[in-house]
Protein backbone atom coordinates (compact mmCIF):
# COMPACT_ATOMS: atom_id res chain seq x y z
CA UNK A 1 0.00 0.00 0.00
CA UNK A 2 2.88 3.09 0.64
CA UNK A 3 4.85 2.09 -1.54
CA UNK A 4 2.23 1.45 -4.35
CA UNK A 5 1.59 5.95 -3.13
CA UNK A 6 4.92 6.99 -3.04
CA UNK A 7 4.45 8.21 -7.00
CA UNK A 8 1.58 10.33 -5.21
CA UNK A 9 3.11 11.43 -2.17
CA UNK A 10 6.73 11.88 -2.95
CA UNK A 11 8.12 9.41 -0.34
CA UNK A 12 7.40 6.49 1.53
CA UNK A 13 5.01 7.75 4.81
CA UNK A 14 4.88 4.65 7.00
CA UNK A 15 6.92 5.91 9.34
CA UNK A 16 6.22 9.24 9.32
CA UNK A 17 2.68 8.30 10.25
CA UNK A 18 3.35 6.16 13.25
CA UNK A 19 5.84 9.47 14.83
CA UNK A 20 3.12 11.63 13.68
CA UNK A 21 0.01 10.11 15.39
CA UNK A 22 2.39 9.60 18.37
CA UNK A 23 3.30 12.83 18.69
CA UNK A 24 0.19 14.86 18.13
CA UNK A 25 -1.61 12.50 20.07
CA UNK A 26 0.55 13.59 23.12
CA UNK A 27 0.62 17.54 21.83
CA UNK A 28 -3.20 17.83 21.52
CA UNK A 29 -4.56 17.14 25.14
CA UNK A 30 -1.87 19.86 26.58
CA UNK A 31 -2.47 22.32 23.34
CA UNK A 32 -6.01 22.00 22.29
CA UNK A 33 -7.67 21.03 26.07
CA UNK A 34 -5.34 22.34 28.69
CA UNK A 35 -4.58 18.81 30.42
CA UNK A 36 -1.70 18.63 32.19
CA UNK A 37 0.47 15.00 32.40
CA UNK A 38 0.32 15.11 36.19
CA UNK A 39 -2.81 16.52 36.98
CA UNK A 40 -4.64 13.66 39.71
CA UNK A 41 -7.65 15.09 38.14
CA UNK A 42 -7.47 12.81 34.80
CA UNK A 43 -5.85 9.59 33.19
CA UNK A 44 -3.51 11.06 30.99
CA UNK A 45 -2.72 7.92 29.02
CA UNK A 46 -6.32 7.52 28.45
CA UNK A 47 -6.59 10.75 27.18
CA UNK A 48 -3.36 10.30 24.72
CA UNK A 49 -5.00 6.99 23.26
CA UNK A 50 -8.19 8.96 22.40
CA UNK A 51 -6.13 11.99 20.68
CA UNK A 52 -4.00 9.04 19.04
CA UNK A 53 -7.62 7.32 17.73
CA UNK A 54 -8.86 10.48 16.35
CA UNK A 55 -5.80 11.79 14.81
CA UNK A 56 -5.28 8.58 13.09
CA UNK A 57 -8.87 8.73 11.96
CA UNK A 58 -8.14 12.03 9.89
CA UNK A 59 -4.59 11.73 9.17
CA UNK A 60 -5.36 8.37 6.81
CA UNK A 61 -8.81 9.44 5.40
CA UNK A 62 -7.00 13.23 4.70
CA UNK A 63 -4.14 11.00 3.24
CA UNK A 64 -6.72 9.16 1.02
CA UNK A 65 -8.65 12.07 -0.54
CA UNK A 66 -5.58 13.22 -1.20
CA UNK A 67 -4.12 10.60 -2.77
CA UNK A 68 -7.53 10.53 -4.86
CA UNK A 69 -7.43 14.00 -5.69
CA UNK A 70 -3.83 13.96 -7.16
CA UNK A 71 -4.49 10.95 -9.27
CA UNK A 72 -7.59 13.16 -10.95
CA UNK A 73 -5.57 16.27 -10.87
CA UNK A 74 -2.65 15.69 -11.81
CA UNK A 75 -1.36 18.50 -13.92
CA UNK A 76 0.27 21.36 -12.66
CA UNK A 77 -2.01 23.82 -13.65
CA UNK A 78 -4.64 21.71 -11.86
CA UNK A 79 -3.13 22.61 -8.92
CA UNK A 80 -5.66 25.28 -7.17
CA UNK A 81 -8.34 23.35 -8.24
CA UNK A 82 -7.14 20.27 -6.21
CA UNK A 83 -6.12 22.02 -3.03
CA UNK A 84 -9.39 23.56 -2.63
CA UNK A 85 -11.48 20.22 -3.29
CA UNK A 86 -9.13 18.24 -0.92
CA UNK A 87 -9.70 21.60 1.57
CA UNK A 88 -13.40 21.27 1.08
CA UNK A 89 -13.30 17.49 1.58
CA UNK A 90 -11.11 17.17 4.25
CA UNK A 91 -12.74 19.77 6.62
CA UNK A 92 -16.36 17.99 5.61
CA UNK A 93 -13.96 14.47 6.26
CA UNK A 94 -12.88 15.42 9.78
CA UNK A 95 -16.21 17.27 11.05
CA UNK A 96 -17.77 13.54 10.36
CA UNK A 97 -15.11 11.49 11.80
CA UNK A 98 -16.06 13.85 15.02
CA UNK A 99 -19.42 13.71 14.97
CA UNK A 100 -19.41 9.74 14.11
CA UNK A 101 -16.73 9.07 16.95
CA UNK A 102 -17.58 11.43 19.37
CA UNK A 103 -19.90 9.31 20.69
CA UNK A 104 -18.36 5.73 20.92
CA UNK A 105 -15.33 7.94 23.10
CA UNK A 106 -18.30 8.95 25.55
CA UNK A 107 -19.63 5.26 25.83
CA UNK A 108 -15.55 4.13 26.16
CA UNK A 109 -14.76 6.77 28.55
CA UNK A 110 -18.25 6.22 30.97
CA UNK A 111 -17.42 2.40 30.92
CA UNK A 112 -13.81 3.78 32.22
CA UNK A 113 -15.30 6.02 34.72
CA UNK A 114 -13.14 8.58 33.54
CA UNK A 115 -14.77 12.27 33.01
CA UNK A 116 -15.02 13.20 29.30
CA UNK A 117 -12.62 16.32 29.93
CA UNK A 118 -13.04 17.34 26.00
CA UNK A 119 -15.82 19.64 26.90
CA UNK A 120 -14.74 21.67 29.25
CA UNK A 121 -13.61 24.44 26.16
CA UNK A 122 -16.17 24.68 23.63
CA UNK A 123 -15.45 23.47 20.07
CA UNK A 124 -12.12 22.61 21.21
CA UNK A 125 -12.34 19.59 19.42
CA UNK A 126 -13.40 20.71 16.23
CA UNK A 127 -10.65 23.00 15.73
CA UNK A 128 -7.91 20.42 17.31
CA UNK A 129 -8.94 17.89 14.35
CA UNK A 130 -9.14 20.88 11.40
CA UNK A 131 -5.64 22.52 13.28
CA UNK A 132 -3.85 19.17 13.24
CA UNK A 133 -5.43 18.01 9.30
CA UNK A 134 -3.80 21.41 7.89
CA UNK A 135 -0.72 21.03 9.41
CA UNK A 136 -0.61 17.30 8.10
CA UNK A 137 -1.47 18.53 5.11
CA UNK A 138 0.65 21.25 4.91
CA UNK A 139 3.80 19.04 5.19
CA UNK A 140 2.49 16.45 2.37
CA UNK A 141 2.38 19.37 -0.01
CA UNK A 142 5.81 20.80 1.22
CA UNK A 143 6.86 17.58 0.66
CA UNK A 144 5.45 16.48 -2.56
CA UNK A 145 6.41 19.95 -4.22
CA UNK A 146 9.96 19.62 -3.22
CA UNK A 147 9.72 16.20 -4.75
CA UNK A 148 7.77 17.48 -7.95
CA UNK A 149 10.66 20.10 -8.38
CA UNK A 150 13.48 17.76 -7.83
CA UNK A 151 11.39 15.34 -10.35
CA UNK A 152 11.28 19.00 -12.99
CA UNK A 153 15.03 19.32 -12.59
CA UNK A 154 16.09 16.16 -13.29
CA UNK A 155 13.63 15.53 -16.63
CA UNK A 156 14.49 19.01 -17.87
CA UNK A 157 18.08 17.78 -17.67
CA UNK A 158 17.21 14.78 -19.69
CA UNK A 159 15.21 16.33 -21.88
CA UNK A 160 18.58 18.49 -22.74
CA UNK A 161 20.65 16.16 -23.64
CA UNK A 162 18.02 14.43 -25.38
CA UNK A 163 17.59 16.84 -27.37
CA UNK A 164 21.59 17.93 -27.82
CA UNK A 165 21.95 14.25 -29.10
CA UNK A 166 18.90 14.27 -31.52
CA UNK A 167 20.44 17.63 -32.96
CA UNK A 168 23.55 15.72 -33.37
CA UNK A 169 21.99 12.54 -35.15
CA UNK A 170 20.46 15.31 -37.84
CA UNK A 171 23.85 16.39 -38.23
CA UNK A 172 25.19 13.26 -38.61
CA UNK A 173 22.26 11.79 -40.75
CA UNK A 174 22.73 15.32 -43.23
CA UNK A 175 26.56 15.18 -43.41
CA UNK A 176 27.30 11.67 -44.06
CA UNK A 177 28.98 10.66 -47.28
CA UNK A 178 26.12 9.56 -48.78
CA UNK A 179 23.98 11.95 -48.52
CA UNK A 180 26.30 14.90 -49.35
CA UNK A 181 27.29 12.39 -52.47
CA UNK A 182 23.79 12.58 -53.50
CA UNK A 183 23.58 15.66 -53.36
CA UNK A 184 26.31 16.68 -55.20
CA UNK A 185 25.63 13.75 -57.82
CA UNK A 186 22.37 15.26 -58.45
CA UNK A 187 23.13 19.01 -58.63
CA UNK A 188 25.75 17.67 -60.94
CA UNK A 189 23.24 15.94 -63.45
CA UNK A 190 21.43 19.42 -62.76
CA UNK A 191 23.93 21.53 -63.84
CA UNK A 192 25.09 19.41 -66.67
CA UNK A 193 21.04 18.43 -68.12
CA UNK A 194 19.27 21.43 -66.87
CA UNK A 195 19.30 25.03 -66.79
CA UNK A 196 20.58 27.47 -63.86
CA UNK A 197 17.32 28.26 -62.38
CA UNK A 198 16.90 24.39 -61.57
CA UNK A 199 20.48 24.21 -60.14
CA UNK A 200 19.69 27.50 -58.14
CA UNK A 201 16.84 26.33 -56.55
CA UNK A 202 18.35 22.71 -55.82
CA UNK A 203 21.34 24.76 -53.74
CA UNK A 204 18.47 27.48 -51.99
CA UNK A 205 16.53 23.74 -50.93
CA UNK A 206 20.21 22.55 -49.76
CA UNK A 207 21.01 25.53 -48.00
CA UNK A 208 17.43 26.08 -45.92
CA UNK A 209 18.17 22.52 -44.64
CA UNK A 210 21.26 23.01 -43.15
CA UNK A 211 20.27 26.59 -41.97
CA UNK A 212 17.04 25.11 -39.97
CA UNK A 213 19.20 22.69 -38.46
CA UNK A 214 21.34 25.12 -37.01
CA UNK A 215 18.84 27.31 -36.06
CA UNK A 216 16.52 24.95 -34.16
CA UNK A 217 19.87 22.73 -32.15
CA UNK A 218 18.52 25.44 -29.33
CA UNK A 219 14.70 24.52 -28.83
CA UNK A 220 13.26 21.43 -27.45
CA UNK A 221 10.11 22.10 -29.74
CA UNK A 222 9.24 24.21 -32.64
CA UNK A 223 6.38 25.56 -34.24
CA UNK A 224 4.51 23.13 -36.57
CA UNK A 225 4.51 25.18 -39.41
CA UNK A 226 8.71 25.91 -39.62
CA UNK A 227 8.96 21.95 -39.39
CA UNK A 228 6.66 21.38 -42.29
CA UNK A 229 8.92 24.13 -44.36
CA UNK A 230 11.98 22.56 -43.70
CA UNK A 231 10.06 19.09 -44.57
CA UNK A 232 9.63 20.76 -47.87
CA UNK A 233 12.80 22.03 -48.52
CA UNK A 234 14.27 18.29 -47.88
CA UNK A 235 11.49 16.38 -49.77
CA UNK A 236 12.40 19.32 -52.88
CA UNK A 237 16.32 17.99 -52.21
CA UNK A 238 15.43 14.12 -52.26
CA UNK A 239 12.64 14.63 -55.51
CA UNK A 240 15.46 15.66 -57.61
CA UNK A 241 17.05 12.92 -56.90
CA UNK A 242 14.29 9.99 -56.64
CA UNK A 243 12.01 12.27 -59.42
CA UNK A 244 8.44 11.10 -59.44
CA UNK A 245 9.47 7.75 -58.49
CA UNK A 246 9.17 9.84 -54.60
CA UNK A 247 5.56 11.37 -53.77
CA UNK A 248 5.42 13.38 -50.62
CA UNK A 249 1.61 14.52 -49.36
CA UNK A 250 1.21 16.82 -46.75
CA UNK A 251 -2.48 17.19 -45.81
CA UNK A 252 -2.25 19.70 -42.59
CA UNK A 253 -5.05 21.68 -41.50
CA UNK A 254 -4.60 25.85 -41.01
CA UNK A 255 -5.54 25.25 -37.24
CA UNK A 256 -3.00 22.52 -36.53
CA UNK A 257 0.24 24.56 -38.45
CA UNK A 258 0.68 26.75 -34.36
CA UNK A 259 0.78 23.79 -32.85
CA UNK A 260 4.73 22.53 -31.48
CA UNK A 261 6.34 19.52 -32.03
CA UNK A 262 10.18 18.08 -31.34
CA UNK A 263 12.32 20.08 -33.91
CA UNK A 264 13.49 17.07 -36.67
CA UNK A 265 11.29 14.73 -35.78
CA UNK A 266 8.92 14.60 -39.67
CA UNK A 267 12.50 14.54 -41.37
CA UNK A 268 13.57 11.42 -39.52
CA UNK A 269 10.53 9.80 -40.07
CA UNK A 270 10.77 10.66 -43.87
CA UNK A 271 14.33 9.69 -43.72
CA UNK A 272 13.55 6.19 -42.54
CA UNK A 273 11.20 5.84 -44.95
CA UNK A 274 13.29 6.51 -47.85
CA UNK A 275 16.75 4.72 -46.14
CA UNK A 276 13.89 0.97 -45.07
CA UNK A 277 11.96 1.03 -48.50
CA UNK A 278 12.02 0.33 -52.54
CA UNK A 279 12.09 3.16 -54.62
CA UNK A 280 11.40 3.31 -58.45
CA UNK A 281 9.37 4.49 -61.16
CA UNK A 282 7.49 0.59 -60.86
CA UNK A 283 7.35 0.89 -57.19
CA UNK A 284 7.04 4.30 -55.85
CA UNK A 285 7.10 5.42 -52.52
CA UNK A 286 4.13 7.51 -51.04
CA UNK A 287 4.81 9.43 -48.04
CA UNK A 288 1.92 11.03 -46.13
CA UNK A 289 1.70 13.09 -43.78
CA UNK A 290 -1.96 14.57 -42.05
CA UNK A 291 -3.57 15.00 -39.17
CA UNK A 292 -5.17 12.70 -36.43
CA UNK A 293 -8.01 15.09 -35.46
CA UNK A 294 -9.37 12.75 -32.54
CA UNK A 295 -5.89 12.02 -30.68
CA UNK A 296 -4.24 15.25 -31.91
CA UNK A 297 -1.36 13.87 -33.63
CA UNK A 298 0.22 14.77 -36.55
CA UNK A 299 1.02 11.39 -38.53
CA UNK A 300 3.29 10.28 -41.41
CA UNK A 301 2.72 6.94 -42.99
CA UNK A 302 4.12 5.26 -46.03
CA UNK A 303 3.69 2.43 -47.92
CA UNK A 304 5.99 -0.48 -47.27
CA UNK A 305 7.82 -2.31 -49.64
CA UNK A 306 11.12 -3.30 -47.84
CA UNK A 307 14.33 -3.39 -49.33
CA UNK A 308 16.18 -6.80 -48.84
CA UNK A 309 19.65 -5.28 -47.63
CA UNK A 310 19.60 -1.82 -45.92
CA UNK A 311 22.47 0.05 -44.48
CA UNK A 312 23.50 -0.47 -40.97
CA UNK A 313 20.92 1.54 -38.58
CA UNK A 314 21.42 2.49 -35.46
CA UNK A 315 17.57 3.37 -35.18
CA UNK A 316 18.53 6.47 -32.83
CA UNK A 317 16.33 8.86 -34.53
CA UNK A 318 12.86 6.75 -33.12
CA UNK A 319 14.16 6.19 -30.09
CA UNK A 320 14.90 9.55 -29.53
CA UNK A 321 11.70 10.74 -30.62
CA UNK A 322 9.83 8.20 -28.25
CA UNK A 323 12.07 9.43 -25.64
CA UNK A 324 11.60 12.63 -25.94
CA UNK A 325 8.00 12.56 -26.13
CA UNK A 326 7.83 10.42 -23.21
CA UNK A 327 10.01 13.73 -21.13
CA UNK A 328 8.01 16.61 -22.59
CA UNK A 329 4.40 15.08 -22.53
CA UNK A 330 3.10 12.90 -19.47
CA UNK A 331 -0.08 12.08 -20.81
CA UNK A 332 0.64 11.61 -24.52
CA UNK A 333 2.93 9.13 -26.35
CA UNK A 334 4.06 8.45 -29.90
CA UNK A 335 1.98 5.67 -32.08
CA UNK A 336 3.46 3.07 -34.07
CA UNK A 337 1.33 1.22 -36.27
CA UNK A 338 2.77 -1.76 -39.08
CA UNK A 339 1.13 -4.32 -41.29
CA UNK A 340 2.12 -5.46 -44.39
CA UNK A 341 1.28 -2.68 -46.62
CA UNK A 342 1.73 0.22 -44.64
CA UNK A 343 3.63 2.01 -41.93
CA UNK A 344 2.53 4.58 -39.53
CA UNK A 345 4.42 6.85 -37.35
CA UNK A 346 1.81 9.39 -35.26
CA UNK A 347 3.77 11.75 -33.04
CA UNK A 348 1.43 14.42 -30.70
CA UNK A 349 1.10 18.26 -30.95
CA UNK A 350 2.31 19.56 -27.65
């Protein structure tokens, strides 16, 4: 049970519940009621037990609604919302627990022969129960912000070098042999079969690739729309060389284009399309890329028709992307679907 809430708390609590219903069940006789430990008057251990019964009372059903409350809410900008129902339920919580135990302490403490010395200050008890539930409260919060912010550190430091080593497998993937061999193979047949405007263009495509990879090494997400540009700029670069043997739809709604996702992330998935599968003018390959309305993901699929011998992958660029996703976006993750004649990469808008 505690550990199974420690993803909800911040820490394990066992102990810190048996030392806390120990202690406040000694502090709030002498604090709340005015008893003194060797005053003839009154069974002090007797009166410890009952502060001990109803402060465990509260402390676990507080601990539960809030524990329920932080599995519903569980954003940060949920926050306010969930302190003031767990507020609101806790004080509604511990009035019960009173009202429901008040009287088997009466029958316990007649049977004793003990006085009931709770009411000799009005509402005394009442405000010992709410008094003690905020201060328990109070620490599980300190607590499980500290944690939360440790927790924000630590992922934003992951998500950094996630993201430093995605900006370097771009690199890489861009500047390796083959692909600046292509390049220059095909601006060659450019420059040698077509005119200058064909060859400009070709280098303008070339150049916006390189420059967007530079520019976005910095952000851990980009704006929808500058991805899709520099999509089009490479798909213009790898068209020249694959011709219409390489179709490329984008199908991407004017609502959607604001929307953020990882910077590189479409051009990998392109990339591994073109690097896994077949392409000629018998057996094109169709790239698409549109728009998941329902999950809110933005999804590129191809059709598959696998080569028999591909060069050695290292398959960082997925990983990375599911990695990423997995740092930046708690409740959202990136889809994979296969079968034989298709395969479908869905990554979310953030």
């Amino acid at each position: 049970m505690f550990k199974n809430d420690i993803k909800y708390l911040g820490f394990n609590d066992l102990w810190f519940i048996i030392f806390g219903i120990i202690i406040l069940g000694f502090l709030i006789p002498i604090i709340f009621f005015g008893l003194k430990i060797n005053d003839p008057n009154y069974s002090y251990p007797k009166e410890w037990l009952i502060a001990c019964i109803y402060t465990a009372s509260c402390w676990i059903t507080d601990r539960a609604i809030m524990i329920f409350y932080r599995k519903k809410y569980p954003d940060f900008d949920m926050v306010k919302k969930r302190l003031i129902y767990v507020t609101i339920t806790c004080i509604i919580a511990v009035l019960l627990i009173g009202f429901l135990l008040t009287p088997i302490i009466s029958i316990f403490l007649e049977l004793c022969n003990t006085s009931n010395i709770h009411h000799a200050r009005p509402f005394a008890g009442p405000i010992a129960a709410l008094t003690s539930s905020f201060f328990i409260l109070g620490i599980y919060e300190t607590i499980w912000y500290y944690s939360q912010l440790k927790r924000a550190i630590h992922d934003q430091e992951l998500v950094k070098v996630a993201h430093v080593q995605s900006q370097l497998d771009g690199l890489r993937n861009q500047v390796n042999p083959h692909f600046l061999f292509n390049s220059l193979n095909t601006l060659n047949h450019i420059v040698e079969y077509e005119n200058k405007t064909v060859a400009k263009n070709f280098i303008n495509q070339l150049s916006k690739v390189y420059r967007y990879i530079l520019d976005s090494r910095e952000e851990s997400t980009i704006i929808l729309e500058e991805e899709l540009d520099f999509v089009n700029a490479y798909v213009s670069i790898q068209k020249e060389r694959f011709l219409e043997s390489l179709k490329v739809n984008i199908d991407v709604p004017q609502q959607y284009i604001y929307k953020k996702i990882i910077p590189l992330s479409l051009q990998l998935l392109i990339e591994n399309a073109i690097k896994h599968n077949i392409i000629s003018t018998k057996k094109p390959l169709t790239i698409t890329i549109d728009i998941d309305e329902q999950n809110q993901l933005i999804r590129v699929t191809n059709n598959l028709q696998k080569k028999s011998k591909v060069l050695h992958s290292t398959k960082v660029g997925l990983e990375n992307i599911l990695e990423r996703y997995r740092l930046l976006s708690n409740d959202k993750s990136v889809k994979i679907e296969a079968s034989e004649n298709y395969f479908s990469v869905s990554i979310p808008l953030l």
